[in-house]
N, C-alpha and C. Protein backbone atom coordinates (compact mmCIF):
# COMPACT_ATOMS: atom_id res chain seq x y z
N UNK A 1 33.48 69.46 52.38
CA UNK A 1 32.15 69.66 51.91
C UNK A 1 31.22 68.58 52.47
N UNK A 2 31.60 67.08 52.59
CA UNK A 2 31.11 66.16 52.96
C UNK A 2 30.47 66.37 54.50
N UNK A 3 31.65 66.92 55.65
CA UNK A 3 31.59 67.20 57.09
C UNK A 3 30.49 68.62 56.93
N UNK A 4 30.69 69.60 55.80
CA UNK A 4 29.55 70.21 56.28
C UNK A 4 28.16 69.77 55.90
N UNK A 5 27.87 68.83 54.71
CA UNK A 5 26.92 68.58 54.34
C UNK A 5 26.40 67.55 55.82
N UNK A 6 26.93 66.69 56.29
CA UNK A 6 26.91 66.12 57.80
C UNK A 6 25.95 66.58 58.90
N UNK A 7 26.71 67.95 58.88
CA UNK A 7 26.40 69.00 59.79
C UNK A 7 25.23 69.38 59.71
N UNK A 8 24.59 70.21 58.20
CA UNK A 8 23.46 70.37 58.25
C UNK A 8 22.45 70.12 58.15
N UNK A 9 22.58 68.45 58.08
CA UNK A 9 21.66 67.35 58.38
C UNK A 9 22.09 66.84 59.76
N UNK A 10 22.65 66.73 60.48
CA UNK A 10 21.94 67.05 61.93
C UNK A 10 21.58 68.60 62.38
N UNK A 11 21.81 69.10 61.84
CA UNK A 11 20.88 70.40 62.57
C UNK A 11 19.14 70.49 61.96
N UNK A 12 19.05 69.98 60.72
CA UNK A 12 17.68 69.47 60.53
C UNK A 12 16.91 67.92 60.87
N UNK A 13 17.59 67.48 61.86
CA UNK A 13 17.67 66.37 62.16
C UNK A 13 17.62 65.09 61.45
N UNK A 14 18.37 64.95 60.94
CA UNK A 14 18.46 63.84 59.82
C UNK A 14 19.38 62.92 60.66
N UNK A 15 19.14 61.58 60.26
CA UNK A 15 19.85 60.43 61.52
C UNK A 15 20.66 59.25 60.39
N UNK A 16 20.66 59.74 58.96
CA UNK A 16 21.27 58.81 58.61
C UNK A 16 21.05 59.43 57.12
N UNK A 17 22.27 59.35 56.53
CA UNK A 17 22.85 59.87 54.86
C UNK A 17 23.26 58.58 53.84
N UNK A 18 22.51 58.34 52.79
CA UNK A 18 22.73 58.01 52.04
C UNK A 18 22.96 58.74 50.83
N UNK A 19 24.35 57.92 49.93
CA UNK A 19 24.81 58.49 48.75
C UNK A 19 25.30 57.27 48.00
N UNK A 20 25.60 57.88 46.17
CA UNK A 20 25.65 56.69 45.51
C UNK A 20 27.39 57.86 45.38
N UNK A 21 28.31 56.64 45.29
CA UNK A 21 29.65 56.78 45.21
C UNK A 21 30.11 55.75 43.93
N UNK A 22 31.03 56.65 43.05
CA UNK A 22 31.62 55.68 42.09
C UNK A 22 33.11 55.06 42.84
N UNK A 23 32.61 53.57 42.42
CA UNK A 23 33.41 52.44 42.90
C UNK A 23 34.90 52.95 43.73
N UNK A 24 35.51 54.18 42.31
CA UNK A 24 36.81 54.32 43.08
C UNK A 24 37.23 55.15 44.02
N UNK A 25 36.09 55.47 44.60
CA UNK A 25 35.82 56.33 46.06
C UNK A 25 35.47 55.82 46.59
N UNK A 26 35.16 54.44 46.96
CA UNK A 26 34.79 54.11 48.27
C UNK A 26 35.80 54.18 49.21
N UNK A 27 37.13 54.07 49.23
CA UNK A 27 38.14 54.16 50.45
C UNK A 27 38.11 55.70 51.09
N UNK A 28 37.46 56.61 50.20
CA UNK A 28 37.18 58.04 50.46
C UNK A 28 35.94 58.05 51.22
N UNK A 29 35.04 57.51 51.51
CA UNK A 29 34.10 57.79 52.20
C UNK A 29 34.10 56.87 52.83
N UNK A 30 34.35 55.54 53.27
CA UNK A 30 34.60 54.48 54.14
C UNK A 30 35.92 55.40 55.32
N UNK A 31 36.51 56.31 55.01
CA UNK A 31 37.82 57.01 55.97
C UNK A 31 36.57 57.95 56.59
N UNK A 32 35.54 58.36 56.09
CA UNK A 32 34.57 59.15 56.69
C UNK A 32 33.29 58.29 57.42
N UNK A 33 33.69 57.27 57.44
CA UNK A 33 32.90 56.12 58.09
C UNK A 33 31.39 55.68 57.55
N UNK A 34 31.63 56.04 55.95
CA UNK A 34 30.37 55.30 55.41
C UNK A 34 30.30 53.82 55.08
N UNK A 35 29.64 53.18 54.70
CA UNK A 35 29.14 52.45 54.88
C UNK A 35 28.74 51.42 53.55
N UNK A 36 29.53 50.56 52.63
CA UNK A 36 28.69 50.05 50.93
C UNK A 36 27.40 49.31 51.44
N UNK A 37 26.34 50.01 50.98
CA UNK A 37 25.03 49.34 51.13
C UNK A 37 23.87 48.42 50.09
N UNK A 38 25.10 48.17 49.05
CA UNK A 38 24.54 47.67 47.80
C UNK A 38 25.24 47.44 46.46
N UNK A 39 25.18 46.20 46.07
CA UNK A 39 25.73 45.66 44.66
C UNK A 39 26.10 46.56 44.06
N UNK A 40 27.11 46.67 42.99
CA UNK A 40 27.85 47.53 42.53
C UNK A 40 26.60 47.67 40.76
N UNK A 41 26.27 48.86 40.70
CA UNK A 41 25.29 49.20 40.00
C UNK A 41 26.21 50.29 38.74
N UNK A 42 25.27 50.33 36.97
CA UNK A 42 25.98 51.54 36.65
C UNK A 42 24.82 52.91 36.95
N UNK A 43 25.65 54.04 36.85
CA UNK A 43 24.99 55.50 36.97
C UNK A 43 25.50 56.07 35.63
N UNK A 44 24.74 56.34 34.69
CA UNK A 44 25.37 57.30 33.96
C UNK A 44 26.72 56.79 33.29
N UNK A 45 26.87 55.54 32.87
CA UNK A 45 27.84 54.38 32.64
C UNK A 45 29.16 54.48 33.46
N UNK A 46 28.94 55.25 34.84
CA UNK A 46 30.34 54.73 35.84
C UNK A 46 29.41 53.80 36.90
N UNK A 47 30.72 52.81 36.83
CA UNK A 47 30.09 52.05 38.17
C UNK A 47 30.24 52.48 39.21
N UNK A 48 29.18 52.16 40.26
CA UNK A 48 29.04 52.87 41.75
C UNK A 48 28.02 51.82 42.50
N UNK A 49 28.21 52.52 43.68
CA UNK A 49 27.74 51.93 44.85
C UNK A 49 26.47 53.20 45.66
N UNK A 50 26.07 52.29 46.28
CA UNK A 50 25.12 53.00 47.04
C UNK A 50 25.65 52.79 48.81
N UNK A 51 26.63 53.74 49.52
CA UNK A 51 26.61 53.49 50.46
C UNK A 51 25.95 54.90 51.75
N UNK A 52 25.94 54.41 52.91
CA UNK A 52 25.25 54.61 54.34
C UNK A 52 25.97 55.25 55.37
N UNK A 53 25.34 56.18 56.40
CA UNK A 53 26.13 56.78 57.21
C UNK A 53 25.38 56.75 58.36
N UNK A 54 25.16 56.57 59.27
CA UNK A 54 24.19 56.72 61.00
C UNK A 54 24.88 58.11 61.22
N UNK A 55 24.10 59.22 61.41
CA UNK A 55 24.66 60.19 61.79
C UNK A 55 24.41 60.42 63.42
């Protein structure tokens, strides 16, 4: 879902994806080559991160 969401932000040309990820996914989207772009914050009382992608 991630690779297609990817996809159709470069076909609308989008050059870079940001998302907020709870803490115990970051090794899940770091294997997809994102990026932690910020102090570990709460959402909705889970902790998470805000990380980055250069598409």
């Amino acid at each position: 879902m991630v690779l297609l969401l990817e996809d159709k932000g470069r076909q609308e040309h989008c050059t870079h994806y940001v998302l907020s990820a709870e803490v115990a996914v970051i090794p899940f989207y770091e294997k997809l080559g994102y990026q932690v772009q910020s102090d570990c914050y709460l959402e909705d009382g889970i902790l998470c991160v805000e990380m980055g992608k250069a598409l």
